[in-house]
N, C-alpha and C. Protein backbone atom coordinates (compact mmCIF):
# COMPACT_ATOMS: atom_id res chain seq x y z
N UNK A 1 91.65 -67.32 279.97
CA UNK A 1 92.81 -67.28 279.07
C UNK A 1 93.62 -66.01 279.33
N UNK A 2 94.89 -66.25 279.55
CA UNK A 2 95.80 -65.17 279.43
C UNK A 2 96.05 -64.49 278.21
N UNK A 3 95.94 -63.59 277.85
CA UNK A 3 96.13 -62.54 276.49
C UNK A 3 97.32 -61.90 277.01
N UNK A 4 98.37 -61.39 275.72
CA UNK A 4 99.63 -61.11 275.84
C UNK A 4 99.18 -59.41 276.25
N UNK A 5 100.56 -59.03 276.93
CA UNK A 5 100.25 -57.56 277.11
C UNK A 5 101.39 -56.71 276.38
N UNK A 6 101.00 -55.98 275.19
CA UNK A 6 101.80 -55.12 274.24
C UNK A 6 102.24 -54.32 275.37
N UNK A 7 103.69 -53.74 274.79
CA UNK A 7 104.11 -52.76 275.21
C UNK A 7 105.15 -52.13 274.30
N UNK A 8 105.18 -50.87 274.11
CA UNK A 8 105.62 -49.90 273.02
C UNK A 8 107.04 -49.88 273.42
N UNK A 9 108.18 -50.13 271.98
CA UNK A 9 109.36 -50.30 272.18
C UNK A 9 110.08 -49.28 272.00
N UNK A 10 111.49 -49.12 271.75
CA UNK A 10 112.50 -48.04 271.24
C UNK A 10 113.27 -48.80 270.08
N UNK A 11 113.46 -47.37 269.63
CA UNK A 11 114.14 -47.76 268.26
C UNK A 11 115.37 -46.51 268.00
N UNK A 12 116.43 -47.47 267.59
CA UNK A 12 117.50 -46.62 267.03
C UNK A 12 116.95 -45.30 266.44
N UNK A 13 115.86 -45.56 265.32
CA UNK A 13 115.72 -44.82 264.30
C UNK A 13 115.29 -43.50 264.63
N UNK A 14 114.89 -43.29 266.50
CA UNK A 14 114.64 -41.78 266.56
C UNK A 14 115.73 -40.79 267.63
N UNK A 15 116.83 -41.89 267.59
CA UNK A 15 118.11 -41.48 268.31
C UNK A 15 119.06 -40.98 267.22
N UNK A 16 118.83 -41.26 265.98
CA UNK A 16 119.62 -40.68 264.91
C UNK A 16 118.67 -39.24 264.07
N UNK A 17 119.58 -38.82 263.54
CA UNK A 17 118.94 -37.87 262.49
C UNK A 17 119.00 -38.45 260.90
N UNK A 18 117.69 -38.36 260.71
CA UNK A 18 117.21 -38.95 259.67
C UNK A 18 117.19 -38.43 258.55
N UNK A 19 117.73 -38.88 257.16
CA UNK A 19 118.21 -37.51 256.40
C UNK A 19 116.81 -37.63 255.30
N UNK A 20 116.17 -36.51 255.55
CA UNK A 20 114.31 -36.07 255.07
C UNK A 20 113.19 -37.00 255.70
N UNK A 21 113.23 -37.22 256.50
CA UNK A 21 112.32 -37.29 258.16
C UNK A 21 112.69 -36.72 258.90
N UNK A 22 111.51 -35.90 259.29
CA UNK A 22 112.13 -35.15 260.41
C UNK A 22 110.87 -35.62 261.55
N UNK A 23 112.02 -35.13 262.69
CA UNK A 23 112.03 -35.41 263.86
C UNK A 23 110.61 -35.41 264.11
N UNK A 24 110.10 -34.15 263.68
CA UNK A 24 108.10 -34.48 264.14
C UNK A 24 107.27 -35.09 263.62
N UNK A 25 108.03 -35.71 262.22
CA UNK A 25 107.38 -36.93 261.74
C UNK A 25 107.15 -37.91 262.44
N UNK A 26 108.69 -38.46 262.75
CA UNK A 26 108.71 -39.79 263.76
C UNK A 26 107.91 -39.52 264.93
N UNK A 27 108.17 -38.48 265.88
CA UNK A 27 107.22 -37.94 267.25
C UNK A 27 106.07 -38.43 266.59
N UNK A 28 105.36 -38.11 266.04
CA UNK A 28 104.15 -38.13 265.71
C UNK A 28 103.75 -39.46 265.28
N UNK A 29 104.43 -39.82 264.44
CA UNK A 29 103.93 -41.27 263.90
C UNK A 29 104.22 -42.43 264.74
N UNK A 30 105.10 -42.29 265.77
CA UNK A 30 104.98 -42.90 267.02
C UNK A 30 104.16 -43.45 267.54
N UNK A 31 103.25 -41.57 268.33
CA UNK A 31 102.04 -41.52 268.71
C UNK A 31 101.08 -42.89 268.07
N UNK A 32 101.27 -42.41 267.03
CA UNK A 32 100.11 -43.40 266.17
C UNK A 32 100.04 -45.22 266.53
N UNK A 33 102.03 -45.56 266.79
CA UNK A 33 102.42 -46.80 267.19
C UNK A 33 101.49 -47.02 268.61
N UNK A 34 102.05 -45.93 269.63
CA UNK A 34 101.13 -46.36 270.43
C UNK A 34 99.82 -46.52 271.13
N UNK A 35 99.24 -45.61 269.87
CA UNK A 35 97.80 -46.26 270.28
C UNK A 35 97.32 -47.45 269.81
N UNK A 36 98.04 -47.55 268.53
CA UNK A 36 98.09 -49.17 268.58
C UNK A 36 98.00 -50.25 269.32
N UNK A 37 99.18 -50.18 270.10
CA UNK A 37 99.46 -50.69 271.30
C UNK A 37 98.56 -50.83 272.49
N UNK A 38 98.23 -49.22 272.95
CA UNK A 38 97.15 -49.24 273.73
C UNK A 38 96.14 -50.39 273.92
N UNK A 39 95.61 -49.82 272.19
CA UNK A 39 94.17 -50.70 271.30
C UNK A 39 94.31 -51.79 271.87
N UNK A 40 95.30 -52.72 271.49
CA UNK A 40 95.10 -53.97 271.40
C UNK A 40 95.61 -54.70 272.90
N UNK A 41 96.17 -53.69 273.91
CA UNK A 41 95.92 -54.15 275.06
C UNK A 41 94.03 -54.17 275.82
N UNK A 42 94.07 -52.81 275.33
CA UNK A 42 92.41 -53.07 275.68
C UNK A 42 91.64 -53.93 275.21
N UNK A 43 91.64 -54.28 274.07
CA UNK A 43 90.96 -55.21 273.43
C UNK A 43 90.92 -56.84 273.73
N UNK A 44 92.40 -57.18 274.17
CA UNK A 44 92.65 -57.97 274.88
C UNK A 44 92.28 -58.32 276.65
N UNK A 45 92.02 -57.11 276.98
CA UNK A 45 91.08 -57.08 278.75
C UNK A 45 89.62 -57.37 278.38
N UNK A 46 89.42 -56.34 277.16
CA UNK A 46 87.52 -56.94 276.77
C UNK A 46 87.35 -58.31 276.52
N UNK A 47 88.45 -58.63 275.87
CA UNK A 47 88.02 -60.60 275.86
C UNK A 47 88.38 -60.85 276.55
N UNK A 48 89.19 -61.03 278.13
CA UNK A 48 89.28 -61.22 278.90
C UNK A 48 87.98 -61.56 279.53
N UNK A 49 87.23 -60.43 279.72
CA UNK A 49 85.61 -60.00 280.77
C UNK A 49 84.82 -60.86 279.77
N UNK A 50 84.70 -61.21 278.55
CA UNK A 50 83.75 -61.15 277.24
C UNK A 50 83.39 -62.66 278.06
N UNK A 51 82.17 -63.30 277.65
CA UNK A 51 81.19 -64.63 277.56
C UNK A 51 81.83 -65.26 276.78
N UNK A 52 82.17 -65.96 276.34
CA UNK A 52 82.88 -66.50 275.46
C UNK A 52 81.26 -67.80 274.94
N UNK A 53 80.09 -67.65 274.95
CA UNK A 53 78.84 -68.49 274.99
C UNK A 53 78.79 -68.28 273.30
N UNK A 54 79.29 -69.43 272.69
CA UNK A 54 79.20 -69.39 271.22
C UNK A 54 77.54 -69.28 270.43
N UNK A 55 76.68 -69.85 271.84
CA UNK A 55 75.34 -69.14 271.31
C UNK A 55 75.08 -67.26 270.97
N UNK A 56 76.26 -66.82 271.62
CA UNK A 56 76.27 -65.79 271.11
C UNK A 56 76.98 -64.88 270.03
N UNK A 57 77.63 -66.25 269.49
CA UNK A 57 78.54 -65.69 268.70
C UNK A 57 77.53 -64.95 267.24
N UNK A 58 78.04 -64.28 266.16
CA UNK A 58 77.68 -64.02 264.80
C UNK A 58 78.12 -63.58 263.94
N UNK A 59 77.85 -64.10 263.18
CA UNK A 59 78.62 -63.86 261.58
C UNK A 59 79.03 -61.91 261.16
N UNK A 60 77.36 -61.95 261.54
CA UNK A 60 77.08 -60.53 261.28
C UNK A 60 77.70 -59.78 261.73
N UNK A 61 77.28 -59.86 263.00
CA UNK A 61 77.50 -59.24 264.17
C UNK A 61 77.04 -59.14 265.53
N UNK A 62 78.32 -59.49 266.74
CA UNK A 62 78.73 -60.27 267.68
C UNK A 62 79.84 -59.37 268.34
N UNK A 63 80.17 -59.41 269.39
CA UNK A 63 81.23 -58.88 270.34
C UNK A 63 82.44 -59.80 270.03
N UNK A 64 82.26 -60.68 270.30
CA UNK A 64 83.66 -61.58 269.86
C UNK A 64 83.74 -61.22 268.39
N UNK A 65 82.93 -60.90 267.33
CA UNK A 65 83.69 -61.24 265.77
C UNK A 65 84.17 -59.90 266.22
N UNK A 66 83.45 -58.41 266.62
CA UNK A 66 84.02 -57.25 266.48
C UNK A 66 85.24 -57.06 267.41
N UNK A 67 85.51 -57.79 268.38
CA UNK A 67 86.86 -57.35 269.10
C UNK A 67 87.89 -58.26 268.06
N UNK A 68 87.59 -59.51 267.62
CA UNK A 68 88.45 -60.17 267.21
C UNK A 68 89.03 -59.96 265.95
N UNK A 69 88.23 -59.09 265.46
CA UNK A 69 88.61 -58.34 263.74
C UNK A 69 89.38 -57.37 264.24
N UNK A 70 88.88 -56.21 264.69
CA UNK A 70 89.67 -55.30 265.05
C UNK A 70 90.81 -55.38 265.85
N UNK A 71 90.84 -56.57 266.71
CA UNK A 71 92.11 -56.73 267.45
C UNK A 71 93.69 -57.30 266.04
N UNK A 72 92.72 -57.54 265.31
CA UNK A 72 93.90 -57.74 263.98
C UNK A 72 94.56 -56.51 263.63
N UNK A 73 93.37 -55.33 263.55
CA UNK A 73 93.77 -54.44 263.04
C UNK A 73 94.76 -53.48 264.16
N UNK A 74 94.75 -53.84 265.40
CA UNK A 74 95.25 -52.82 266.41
C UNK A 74 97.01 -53.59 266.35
N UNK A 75 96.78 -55.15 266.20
CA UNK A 75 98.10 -55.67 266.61
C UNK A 75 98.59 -55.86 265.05
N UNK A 76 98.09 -55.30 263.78
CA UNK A 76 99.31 -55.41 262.61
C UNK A 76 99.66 -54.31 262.92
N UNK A 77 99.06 -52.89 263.23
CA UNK A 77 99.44 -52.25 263.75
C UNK A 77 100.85 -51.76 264.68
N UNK A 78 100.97 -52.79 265.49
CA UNK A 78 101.72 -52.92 266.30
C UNK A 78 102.77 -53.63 265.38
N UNK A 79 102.96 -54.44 264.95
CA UNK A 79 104.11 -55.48 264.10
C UNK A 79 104.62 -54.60 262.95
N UNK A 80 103.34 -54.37 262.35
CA UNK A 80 104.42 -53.16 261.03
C UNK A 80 104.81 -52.31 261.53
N UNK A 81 104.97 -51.77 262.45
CA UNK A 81 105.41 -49.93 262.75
C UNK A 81 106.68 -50.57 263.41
N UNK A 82 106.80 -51.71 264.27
CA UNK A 82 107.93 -52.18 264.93
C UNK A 82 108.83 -52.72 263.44
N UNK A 83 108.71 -53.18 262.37
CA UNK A 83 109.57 -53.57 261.64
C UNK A 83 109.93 -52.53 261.04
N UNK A 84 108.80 -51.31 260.70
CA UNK A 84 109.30 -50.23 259.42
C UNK A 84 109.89 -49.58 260.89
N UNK A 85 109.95 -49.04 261.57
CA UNK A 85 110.65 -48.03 262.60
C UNK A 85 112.38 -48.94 263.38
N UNK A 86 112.40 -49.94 262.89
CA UNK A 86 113.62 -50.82 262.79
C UNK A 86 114.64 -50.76 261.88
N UNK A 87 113.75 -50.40 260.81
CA UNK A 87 115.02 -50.64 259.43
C UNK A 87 114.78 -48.98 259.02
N UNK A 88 114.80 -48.32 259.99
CA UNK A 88 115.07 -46.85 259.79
C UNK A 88 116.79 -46.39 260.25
N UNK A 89 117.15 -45.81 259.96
CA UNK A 89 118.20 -45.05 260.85
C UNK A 89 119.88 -45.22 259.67
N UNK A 90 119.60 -45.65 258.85
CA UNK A 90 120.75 -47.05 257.80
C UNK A 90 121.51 -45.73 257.44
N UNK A 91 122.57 -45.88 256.19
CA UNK A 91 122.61 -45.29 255.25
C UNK A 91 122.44 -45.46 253.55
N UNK A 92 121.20 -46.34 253.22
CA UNK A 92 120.51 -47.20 252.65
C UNK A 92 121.83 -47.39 251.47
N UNK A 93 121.87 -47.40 250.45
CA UNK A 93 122.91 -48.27 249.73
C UNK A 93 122.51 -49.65 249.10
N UNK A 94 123.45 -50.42 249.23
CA UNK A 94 122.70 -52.57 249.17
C UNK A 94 123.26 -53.00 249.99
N UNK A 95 122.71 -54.01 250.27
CA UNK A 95 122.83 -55.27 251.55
C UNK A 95 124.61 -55.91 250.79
N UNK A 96 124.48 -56.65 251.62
CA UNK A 96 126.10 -57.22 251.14
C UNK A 96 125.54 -59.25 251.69
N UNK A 97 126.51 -59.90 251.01
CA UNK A 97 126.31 -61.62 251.54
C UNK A 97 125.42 -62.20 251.03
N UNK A 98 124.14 -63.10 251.98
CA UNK A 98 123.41 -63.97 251.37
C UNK A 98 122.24 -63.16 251.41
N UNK A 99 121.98 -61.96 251.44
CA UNK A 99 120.83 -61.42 251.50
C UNK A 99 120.76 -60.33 250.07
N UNK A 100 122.15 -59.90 250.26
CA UNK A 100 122.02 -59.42 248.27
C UNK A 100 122.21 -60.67 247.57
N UNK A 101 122.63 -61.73 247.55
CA UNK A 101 122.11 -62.77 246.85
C UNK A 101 120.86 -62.94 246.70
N UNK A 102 120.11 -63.40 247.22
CA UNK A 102 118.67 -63.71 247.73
C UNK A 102 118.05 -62.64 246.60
N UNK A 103 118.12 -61.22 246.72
CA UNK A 103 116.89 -60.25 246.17
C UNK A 103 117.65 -60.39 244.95
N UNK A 104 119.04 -60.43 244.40
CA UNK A 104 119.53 -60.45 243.09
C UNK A 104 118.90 -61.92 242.12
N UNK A 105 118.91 -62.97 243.17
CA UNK A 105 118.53 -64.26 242.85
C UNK A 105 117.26 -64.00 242.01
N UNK A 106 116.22 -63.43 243.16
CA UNK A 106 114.96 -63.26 242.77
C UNK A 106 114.10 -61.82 242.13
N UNK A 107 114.79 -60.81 242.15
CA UNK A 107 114.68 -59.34 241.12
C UNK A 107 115.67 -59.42 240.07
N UNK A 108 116.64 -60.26 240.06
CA UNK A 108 117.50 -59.82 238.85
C UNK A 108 118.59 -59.02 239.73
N UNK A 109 118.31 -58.05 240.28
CA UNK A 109 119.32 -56.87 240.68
C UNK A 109 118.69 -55.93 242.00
N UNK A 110 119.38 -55.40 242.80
CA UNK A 110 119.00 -54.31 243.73
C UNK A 110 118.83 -53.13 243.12
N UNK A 111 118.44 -53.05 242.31
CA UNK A 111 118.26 -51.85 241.62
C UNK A 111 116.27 -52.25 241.17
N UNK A 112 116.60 -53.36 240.43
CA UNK A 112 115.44 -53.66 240.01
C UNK A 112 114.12 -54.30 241.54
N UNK A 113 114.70 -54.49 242.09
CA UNK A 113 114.21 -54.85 243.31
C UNK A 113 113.40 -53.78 244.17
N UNK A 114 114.08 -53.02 243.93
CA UNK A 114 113.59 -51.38 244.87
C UNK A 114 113.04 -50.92 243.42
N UNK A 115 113.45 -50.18 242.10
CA UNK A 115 112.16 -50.18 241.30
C UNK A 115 110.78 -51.07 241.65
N UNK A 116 110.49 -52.09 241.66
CA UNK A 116 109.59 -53.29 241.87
C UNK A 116 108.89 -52.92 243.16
N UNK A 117 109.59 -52.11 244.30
CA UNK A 117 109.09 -52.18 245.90
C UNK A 117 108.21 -50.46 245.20
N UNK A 118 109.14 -49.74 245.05
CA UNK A 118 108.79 -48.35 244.85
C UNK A 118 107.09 -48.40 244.12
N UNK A 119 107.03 -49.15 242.84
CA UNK A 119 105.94 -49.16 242.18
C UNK A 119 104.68 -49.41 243.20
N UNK A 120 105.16 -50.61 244.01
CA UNK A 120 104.73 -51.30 244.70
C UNK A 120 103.99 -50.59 245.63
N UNK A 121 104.44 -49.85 246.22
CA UNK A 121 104.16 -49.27 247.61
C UNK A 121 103.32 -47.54 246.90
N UNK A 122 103.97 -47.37 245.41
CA UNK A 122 102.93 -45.99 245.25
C UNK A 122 101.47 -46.19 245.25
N UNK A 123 101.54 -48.03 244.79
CA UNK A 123 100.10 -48.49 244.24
C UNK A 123 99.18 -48.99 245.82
N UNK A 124 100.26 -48.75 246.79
CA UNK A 124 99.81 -49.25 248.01
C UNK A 124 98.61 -47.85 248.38
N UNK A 125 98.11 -48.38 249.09
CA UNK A 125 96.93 -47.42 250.24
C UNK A 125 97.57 -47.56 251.51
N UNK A 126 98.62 -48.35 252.21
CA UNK A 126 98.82 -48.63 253.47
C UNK A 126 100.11 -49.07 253.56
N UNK A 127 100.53 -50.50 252.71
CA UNK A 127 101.81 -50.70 253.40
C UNK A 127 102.18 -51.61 252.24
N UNK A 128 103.44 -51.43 251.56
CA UNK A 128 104.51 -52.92 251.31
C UNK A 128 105.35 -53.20 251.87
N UNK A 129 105.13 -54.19 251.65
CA UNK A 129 105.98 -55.51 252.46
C UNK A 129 107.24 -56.24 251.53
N UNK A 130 108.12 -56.30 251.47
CA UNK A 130 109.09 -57.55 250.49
C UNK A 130 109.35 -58.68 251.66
N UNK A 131 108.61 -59.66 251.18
CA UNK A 131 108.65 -61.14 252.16
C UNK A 131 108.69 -62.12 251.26
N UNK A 132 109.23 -63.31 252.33
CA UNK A 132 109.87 -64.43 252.04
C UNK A 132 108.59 -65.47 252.16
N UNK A 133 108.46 -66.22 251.07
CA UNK A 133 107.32 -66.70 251.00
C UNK A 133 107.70 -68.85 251.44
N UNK A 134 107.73 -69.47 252.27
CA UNK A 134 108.14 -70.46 252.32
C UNK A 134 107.82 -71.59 251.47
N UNK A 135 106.44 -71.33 251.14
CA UNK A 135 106.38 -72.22 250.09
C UNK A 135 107.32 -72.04 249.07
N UNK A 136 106.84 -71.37 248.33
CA UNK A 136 107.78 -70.82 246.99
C UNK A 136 108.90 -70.98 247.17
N UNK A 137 109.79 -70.56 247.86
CA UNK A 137 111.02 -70.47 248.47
C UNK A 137 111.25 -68.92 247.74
N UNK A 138 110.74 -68.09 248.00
CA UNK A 138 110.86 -67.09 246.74
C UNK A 138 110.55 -65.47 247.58
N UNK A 139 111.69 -64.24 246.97
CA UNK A 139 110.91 -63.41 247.46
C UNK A 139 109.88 -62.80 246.83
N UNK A 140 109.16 -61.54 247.21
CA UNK A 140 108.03 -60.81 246.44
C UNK A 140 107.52 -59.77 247.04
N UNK A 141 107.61 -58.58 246.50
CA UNK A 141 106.68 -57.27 247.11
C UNK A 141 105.23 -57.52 247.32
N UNK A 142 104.57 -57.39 248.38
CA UNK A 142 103.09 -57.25 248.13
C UNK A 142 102.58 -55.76 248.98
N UNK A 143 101.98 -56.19 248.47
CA UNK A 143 100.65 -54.69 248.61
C UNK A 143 100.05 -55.38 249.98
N UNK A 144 99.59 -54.16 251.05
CA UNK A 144 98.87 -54.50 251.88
C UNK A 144 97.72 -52.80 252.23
N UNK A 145 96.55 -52.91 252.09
CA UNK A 145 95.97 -51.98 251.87
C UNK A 145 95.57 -51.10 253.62
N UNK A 146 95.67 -52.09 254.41
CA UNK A 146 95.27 -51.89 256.05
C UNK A 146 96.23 -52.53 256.88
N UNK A 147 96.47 -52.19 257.68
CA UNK A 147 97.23 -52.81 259.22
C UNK A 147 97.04 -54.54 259.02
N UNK A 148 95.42 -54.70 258.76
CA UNK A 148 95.59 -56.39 258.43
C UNK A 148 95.53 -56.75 257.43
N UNK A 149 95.96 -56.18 256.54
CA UNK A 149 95.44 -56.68 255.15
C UNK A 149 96.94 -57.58 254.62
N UNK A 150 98.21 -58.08 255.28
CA UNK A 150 99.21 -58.98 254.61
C UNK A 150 98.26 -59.87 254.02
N UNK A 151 98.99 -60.14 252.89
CA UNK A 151 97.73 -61.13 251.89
C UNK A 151 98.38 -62.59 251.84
N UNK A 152 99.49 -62.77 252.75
CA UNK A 152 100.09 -64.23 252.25
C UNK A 152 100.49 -64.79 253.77
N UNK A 153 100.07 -66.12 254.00
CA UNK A 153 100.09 -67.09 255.21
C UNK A 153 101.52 -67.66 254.49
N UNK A 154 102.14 -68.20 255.92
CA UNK A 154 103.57 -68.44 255.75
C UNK A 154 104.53 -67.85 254.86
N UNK A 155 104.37 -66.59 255.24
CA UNK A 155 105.84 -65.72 254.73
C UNK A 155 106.34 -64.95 255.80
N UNK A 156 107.68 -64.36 255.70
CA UNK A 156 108.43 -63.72 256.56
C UNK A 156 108.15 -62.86 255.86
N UNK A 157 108.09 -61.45 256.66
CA UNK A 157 108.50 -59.90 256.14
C UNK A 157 109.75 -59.30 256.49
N UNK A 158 110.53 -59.13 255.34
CA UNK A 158 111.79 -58.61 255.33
C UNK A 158 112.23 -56.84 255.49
N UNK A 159 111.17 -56.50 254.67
CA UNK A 159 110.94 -55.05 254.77
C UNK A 159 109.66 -54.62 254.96
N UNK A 160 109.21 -53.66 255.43
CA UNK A 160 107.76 -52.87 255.48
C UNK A 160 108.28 -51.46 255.30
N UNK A 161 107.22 -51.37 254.56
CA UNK A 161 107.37 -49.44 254.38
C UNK A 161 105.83 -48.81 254.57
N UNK A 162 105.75 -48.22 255.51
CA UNK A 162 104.85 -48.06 255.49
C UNK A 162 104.03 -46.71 254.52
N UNK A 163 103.65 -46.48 253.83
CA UNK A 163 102.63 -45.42 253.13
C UNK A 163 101.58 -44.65 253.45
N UNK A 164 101.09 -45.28 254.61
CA UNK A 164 99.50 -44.42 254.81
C UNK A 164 100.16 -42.51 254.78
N UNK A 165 99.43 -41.88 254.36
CA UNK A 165 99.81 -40.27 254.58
C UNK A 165 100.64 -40.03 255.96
N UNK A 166 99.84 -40.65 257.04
CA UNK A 166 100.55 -40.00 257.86
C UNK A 166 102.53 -40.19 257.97
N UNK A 167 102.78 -41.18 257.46
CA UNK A 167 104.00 -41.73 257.18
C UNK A 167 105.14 -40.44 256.90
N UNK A 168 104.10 -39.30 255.79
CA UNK A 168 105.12 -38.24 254.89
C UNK A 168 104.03 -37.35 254.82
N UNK A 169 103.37 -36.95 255.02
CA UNK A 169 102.44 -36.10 254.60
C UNK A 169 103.11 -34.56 255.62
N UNK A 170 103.44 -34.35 256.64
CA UNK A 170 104.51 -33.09 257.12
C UNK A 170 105.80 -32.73 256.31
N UNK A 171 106.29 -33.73 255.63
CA UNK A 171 107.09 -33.65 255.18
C UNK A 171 107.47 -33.56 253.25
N UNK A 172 106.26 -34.22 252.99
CA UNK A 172 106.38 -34.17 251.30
C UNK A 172 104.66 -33.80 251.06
N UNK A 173 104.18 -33.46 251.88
CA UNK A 173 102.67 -33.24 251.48
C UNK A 173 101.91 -34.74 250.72
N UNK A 174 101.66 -34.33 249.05
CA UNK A 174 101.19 -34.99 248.50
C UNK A 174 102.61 -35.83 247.42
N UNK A 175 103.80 -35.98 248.04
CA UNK A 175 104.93 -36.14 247.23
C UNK A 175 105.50 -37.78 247.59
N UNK A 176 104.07 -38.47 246.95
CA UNK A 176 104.96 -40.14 248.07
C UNK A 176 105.91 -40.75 247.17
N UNK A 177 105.91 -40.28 245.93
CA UNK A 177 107.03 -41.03 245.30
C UNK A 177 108.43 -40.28 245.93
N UNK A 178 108.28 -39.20 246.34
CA UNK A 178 109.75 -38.78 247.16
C UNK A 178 110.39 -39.37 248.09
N UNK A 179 109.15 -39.44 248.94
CA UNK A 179 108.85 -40.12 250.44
C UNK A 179 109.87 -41.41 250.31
N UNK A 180 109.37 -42.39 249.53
CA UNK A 180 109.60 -43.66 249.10
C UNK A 180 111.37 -43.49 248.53
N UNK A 181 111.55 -42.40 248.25
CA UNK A 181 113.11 -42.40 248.16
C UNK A 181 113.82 -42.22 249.34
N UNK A 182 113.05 -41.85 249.57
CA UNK A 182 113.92 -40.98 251.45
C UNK A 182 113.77 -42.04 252.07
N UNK A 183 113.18 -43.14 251.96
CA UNK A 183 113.11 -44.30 252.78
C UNK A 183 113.84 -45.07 252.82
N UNK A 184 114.83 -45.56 251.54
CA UNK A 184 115.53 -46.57 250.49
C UNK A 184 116.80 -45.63 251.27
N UNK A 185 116.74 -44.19 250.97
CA UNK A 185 117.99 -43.61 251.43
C UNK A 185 118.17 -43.97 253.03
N UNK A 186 117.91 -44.27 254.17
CA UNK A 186 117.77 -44.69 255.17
C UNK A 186 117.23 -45.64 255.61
N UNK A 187 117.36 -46.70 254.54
CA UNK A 187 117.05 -48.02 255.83
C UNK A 187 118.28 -48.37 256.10
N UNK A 188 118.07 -49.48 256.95
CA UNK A 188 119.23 -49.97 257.40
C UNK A 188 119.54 -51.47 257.34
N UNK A 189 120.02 -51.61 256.58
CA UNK A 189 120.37 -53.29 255.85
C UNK A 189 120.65 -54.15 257.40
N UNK A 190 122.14 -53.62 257.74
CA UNK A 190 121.68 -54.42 259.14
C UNK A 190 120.53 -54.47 259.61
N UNK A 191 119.54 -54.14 260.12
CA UNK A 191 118.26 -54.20 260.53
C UNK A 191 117.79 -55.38 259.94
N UNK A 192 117.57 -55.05 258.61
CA UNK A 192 116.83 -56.16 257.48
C UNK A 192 117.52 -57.43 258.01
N UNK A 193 118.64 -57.56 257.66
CA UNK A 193 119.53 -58.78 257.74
C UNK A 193 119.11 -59.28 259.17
N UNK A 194 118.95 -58.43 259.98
CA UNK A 194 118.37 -59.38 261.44
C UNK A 194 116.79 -59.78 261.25
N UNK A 195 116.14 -58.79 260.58
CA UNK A 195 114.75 -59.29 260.65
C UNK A 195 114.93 -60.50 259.40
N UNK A 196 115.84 -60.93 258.51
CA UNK A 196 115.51 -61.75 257.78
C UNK A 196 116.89 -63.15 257.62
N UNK A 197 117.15 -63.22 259.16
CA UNK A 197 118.05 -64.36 259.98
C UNK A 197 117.83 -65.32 259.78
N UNK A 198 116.08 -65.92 260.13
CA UNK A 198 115.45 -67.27 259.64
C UNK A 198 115.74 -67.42 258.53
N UNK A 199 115.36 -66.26 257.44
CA UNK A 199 115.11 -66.86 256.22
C UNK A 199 116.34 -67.26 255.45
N UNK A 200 117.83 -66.34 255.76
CA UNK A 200 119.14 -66.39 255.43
C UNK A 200 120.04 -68.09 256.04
N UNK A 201 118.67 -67.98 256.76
CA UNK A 201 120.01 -69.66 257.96
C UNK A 201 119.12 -70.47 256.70
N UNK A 202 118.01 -70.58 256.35
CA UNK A 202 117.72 -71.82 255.66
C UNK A 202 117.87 -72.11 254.36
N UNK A 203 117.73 -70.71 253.61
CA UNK A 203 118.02 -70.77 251.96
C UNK A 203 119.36 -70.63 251.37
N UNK A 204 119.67 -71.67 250.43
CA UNK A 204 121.20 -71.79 250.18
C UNK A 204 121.58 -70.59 248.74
């Protein structure tokens, strides 16, 4: 089997100056993107070489369950840092069209919407997300505590913010409710609006 081969992208968001991120934040939290990356290329050569002899598989513990868990954790890795390092660079504000429709539809207001994310993400250990849930047809902040921990099958993610310390911790220390403002102050709606294209072409 062919396994995909990651490779670490560029982003607007460290060609601009970021107003309360600084520059050795992003350097740094980069870093972090690409060992991500790394990870889950390697991990992907070990199952490459791996037996694939389901007599050897185990619940417990097994080479395939341990590359295949952790390869979750190396490639959300990889997907959240590419969406939150996307909708960086903005001059945050509100969205405009069918996408401030959409969060007004379903928060009431952009005001109340980002209250709702903010709570959201202090109560986080790792990451929120505001995604589009297809069933429901509906949006919703969730909590995600690890790289794999998104808690909902068939939804789009519209925003990610990520929280773990390293995110703000050079910069606000122990101050994440700040952090979480400085974030709102710089995303970048265009961004969003492209990462949330699917969901804007189908909902009226």
């Amino acid at each position: 089997m062919a396994y995909p081969k990651y490779e670490p992208k560029k982003f607007r968001s460290f060609d601009v100056e970021l107003d309360g991120i600084s520059k050795k934040t992003m350097e740094e939290h980069y870093k972090l993107y690409q060992g991500y990356v790394n990870k889950a290329n390697e991990i992907h050569e070990k199952l490459t070489a791996l037996d694939k002899d389901p007599a050897k598989a185990n619940p417990t513990f097994s080479e395939i369950r341990e590359l295949k868990v952790e390869l979750t954790r190396a490639v959300g890795g990889v997907k959240n840092h590419e969406i939150y390092f996307s909708h960086l660079g903005g001059k945050g504000s509100k969205p405009s069209g069918k996408l401030l429709d959409l969060i007004e539809r379903d928060f009431g207001s952009i005001e109340e919407w980002q209250r709702d994310l903010k709570a959201t993400a202090i109560a986080a250990r790792g990451w929120a997300w505001t995604a589009f849930d297809w069933d429901t047809k509906k949006l919703f902040n969730y909590i995600g505590d690890e790289q794999n921990t998104f808690p909902v099958w068939n939804a789009t993610v519209l925003v990610a913010l990520d929280v773990f310390e390293h995110a703000y911790w050079l910069d606000y220390q122990t101050g994440k409710a700040a952090y979480i403002d400085t974030f709102f102050r710089n995303l970048d709606w265009t961004a969003v609006v492209d990462q949330a294209k699917a969901v804007l072409d189908k909902v009226q």
